[in-house]
C-alpha atoms as a PDB file:
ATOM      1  CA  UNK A   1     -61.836 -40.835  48.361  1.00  0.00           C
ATOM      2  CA  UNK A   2     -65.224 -40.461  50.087  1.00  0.00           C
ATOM      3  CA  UNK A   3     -64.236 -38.581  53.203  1.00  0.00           C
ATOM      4  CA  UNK A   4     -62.540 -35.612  51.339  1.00  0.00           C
ATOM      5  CA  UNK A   5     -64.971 -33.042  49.666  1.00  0.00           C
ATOM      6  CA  UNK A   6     -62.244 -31.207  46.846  1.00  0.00           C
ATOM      7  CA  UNK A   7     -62.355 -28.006  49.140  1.00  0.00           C
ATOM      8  CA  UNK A   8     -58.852 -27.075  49.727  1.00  0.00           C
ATOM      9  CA  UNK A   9     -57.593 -27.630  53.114  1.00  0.00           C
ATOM     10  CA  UNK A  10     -55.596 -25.161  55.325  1.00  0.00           C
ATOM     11  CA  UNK A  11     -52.834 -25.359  53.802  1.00  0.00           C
ATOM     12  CA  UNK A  12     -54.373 -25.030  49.929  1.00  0.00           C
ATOM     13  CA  UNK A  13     -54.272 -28.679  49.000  1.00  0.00           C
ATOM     14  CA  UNK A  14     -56.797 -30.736  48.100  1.00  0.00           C
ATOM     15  CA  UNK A  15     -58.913 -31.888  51.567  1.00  0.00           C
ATOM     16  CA  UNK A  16     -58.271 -35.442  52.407  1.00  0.00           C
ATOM     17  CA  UNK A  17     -56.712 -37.364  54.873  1.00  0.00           C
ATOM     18  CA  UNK A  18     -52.336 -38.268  54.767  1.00  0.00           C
ATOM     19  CA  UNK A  19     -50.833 -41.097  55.833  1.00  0.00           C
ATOM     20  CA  UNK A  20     -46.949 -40.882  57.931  1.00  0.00           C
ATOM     21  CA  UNK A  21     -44.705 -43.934  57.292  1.00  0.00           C
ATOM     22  CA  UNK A  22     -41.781 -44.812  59.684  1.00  0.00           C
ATOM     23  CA  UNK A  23     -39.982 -47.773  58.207  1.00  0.00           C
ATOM     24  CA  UNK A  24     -38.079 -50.116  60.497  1.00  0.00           C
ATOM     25  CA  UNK A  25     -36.174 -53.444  59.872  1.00  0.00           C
ATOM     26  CA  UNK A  26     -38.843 -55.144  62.067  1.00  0.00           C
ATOM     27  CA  UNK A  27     -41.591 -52.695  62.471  1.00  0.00           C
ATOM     28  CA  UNK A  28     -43.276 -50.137  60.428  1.00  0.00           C
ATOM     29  CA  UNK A  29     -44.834 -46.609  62.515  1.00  0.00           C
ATOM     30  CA  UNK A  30     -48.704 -45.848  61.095  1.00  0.00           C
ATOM     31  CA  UNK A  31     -49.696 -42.209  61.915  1.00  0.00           C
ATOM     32  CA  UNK A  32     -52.850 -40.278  59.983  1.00  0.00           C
ATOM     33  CA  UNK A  33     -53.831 -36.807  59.963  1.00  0.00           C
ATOM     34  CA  UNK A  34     -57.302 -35.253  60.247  1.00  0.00           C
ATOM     35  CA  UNK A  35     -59.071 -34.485  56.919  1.00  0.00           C
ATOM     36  CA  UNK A  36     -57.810 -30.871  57.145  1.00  0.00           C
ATOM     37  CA  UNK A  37     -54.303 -31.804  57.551  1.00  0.00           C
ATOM     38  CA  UNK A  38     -53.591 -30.560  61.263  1.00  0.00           C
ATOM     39  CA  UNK A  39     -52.285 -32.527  63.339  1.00  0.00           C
ATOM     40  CA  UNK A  40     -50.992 -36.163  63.070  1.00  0.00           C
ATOM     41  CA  UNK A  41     -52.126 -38.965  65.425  1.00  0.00           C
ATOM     42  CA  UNK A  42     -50.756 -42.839  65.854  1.00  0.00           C
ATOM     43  CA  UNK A  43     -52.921 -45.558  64.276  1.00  0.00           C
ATOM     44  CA  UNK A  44     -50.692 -48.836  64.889  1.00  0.00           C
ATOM     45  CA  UNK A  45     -47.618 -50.566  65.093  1.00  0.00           C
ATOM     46  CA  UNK A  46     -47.076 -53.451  61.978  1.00  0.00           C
ATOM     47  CA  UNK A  47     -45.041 -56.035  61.755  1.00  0.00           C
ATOM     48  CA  UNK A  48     -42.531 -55.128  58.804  1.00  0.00           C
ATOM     49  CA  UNK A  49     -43.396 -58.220  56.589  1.00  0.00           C
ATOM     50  CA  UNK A  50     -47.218 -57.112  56.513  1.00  0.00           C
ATOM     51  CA  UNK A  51     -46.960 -53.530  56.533  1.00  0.00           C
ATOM     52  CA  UNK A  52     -47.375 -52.424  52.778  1.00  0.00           C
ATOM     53  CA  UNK A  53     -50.536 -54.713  52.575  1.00  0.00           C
ATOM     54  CA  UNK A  54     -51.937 -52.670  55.924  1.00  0.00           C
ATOM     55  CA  UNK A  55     -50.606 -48.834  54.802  1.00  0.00           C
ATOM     56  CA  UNK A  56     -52.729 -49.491  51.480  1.00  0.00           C
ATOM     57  CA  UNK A  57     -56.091 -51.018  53.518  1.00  0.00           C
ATOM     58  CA  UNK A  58     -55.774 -47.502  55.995  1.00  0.00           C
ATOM     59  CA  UNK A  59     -55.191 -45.356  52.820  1.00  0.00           C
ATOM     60  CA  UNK A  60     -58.034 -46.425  50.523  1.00  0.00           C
ATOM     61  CA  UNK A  61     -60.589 -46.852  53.816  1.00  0.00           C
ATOM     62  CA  UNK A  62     -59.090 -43.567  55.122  1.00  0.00           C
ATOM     63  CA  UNK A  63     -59.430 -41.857  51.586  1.00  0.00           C
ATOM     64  CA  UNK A  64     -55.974 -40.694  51.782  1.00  0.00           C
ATOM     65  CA  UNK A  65     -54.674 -37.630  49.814  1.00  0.00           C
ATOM     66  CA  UNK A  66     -50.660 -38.756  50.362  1.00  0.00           C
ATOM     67  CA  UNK A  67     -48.878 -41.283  51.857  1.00  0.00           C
ATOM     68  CA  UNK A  68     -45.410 -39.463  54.074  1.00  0.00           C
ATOM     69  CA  UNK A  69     -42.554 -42.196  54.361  1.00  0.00           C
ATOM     70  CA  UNK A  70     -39.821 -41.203  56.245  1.00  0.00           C
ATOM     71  CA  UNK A  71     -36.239 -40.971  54.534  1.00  0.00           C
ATOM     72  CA  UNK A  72     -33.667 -41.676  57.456  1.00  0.00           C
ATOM     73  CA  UNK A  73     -30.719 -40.157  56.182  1.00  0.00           C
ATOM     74  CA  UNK A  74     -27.074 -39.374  57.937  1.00  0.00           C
ATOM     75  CA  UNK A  75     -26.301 -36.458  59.272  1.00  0.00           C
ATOM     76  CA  UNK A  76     -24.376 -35.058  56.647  1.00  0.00           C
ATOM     77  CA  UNK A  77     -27.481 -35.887  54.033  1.00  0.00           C
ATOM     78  CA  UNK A  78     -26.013 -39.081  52.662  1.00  0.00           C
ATOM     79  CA  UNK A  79     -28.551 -42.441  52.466  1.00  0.00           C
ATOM     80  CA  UNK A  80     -27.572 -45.734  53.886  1.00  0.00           C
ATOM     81  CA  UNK A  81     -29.226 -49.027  54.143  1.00  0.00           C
ATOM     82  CA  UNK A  82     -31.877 -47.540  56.162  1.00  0.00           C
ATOM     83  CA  UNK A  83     -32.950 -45.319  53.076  1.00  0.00           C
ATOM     84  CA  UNK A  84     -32.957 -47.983  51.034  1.00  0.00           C
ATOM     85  CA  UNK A  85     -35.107 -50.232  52.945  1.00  0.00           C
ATOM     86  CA  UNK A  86     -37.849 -46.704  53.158  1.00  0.00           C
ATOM     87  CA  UNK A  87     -37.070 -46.186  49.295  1.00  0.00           C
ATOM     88  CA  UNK A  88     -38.037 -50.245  48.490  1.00  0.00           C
ATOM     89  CA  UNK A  89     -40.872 -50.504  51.153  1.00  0.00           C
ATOM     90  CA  UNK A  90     -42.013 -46.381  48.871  1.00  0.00           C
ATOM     91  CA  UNK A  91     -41.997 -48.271  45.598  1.00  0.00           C
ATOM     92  CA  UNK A  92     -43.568 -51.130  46.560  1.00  0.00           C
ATOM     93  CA  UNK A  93     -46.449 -48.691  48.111  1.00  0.00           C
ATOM     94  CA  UNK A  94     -46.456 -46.872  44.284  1.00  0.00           C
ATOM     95  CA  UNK A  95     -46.537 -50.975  42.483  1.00  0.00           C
ATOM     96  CA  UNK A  96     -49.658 -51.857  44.979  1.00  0.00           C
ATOM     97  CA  UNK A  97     -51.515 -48.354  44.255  1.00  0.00           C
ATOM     98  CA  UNK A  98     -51.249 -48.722  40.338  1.00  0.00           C
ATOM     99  CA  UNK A  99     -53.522 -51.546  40.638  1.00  0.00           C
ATOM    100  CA  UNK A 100     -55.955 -49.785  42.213  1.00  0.00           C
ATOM    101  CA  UNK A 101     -57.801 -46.319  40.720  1.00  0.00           C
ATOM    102  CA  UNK A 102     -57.028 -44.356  43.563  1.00  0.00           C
ATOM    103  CA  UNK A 103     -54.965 -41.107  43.242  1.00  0.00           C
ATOM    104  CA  UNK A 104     -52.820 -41.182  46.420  1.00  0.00           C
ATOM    105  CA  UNK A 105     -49.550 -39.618  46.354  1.00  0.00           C
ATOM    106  CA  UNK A 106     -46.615 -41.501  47.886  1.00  0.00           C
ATOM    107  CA  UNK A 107     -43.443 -39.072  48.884  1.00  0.00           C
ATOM    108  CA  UNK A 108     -40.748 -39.568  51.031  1.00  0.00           C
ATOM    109  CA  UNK A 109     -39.661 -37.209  53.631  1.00  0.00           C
ATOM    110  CA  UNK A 110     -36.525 -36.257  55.036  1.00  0.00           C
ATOM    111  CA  UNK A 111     -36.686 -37.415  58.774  1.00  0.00           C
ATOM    112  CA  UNK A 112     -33.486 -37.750  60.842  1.00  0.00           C
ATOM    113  CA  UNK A 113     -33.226 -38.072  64.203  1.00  0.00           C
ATOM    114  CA  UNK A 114     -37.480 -38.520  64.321  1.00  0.00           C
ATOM    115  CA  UNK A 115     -37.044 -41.896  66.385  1.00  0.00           C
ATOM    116  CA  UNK A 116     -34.133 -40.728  68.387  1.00  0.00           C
ATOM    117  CA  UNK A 117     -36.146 -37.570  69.134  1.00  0.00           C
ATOM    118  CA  UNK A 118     -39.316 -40.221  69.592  1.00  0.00           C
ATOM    119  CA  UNK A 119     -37.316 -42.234  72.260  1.00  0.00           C
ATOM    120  CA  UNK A 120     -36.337 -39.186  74.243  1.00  0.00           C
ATOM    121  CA  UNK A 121     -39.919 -37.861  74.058  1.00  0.00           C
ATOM    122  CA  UNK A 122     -41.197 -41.400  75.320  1.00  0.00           C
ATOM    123  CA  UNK A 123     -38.295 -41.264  77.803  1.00  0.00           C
ATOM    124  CA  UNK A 124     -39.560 -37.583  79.387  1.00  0.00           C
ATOM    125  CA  UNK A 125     -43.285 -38.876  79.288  1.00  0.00           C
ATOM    126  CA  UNK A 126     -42.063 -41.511  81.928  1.00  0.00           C
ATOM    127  CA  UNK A 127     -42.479 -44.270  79.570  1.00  0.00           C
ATOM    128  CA  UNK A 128     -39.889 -47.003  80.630  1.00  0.00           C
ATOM    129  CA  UNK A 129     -37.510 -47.740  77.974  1.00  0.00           C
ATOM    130  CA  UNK A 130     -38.465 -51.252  76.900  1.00  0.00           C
ATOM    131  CA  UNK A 131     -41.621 -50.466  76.754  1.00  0.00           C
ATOM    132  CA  UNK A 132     -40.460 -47.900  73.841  1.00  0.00           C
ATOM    133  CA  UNK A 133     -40.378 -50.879  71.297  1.00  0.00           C
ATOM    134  CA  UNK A 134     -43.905 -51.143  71.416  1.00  0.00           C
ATOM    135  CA  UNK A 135     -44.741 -47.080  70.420  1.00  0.00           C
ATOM    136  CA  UNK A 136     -41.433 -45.620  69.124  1.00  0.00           C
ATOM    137  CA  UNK A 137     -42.336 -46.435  65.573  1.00  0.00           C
ATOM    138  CA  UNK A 138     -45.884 -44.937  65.957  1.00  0.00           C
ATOM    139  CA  UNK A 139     -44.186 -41.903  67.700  1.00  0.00           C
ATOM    140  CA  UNK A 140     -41.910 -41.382  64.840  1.00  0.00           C
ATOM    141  CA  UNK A 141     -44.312 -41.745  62.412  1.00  0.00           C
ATOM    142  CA  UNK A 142     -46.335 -38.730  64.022  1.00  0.00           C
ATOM    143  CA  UNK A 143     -43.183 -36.914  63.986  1.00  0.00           C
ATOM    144  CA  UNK A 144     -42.697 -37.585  60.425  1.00  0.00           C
ATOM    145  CA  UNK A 145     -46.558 -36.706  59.118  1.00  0.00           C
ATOM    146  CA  UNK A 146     -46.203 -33.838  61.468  1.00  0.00           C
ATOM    147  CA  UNK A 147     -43.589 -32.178  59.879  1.00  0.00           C
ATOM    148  CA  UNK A 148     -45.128 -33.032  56.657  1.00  0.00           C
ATOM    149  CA  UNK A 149     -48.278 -31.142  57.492  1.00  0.00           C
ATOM    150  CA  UNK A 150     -46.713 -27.844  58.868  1.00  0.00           C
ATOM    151  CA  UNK A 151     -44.210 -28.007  55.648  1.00  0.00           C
ATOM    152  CA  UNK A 152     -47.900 -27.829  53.777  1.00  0.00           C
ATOM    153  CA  UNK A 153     -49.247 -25.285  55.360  1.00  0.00           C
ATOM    154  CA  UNK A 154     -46.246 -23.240  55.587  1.00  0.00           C
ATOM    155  CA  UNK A 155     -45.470 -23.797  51.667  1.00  0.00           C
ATOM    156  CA  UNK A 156     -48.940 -24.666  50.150  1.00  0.00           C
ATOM    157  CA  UNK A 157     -47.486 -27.117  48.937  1.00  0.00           C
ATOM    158  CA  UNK A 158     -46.820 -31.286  49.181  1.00  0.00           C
ATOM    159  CA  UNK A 159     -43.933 -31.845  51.194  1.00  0.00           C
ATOM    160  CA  UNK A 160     -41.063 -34.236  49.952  1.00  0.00           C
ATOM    161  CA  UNK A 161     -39.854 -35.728  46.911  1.00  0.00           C
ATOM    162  CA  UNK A 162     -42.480 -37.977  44.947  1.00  0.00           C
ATOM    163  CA  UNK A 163     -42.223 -41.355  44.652  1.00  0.00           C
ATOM    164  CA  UNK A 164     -42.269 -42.056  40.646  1.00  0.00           C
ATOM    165  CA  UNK A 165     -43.884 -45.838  39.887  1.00  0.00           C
ATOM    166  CA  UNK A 166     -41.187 -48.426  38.969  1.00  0.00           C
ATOM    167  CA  UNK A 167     -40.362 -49.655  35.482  1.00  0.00           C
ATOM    168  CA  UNK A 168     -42.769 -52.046  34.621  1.00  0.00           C
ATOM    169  CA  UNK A 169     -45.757 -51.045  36.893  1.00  0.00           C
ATOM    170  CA  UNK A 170     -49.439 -50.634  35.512  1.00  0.00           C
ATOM    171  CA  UNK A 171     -48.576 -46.974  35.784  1.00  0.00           C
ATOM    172  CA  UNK A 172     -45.464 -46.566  34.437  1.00  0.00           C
ATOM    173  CA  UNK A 173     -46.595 -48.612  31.526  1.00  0.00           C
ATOM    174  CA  UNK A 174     -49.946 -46.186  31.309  1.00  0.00           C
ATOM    175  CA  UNK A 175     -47.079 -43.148  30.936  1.00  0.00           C
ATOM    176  CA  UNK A 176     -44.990 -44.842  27.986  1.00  0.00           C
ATOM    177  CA  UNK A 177     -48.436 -46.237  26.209  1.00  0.00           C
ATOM    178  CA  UNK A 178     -49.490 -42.440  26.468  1.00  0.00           C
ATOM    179  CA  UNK A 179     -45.485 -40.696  25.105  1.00  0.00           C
END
């Protein structure tokens, strides 16, 4: 984690860069914050079947502190198939970053409505709607860091529920080895 310096950032974390995660059945949203955890900016657009491989490279190159995936849930706070997919494409992050020695959080944030609220900003930008396909998931994924960030600052601490490494992961076997 080169780019971060151990100084706390504004919101009394550890400095360093986070990652936002929007999960879609066909594309994945890539948004990163600054190293003082302001304000959230789109990095790309991936193709689903890639897009764990790609949110690792820009975390470990980025130096990233945390990793925000967004937890579509129902209005009424129940998960569907949607949450599922963010919850396997999480744990899948949380295998891939127990191989490495990097200490990157992975949480999951609540985030409903982000890319109907990310369609209707794109809409009053004057964005023509299909050309929404191609940003929507970038948008969202701003959304979704963004809320993580003022949650941080407002709190001081992370926001969302962690992301604990599957049964039969390098770390999860590190945590039994050690009990």
């Amino acid at each position: 984690m080169s780019d971060a310096d151990g100084m706390p950032d504004a919101a009394g974390l550890p400095r360093g860069v986070r990652l936002g995660v929007d999960v879609g059945d066909v594309r994945v949203g890539l948004a990163r914050s600054d190293l003082d955890g302001l304000i959230a900016t789109p990095v790309e657009t991936l193709a689903r079947e890639h897009a764990t491989r790609r949110v690792l490279q820009e975390a470990l190159e980025a130096g990233a502190r945390a990793i925000m995936v967004g937890l579509p849930r129902s209005l009424n706070g129940s998960e569907g198939p949607a949450a599922a997919k963010a919850r396997d494409f999480s744990a899948e992050l949380v295998t891939m970053l127990a191989r490495t020695a990097e200490d990157i959080e992975v949480r999951l944030l609540d985030e409903r409505l982000t890319t109907v609220t990310a369609h209707q900003a794109l809409h009053t930008s004057g964005r023509k709607g299909r050309k929404h396909r191609q940003v929507v998931d970038q948008v969202a994924a701003v959304m979704i860091l963004q809320q993580a960030l003022d949650i941080e600052r407002s709190t001081g601490a992370r926001a969302g529920e962690p992301v604990d490494p599957a049964p039969g992961t390098t770390a999860a076997n590190d945590e039994e080895d050690a009990g």
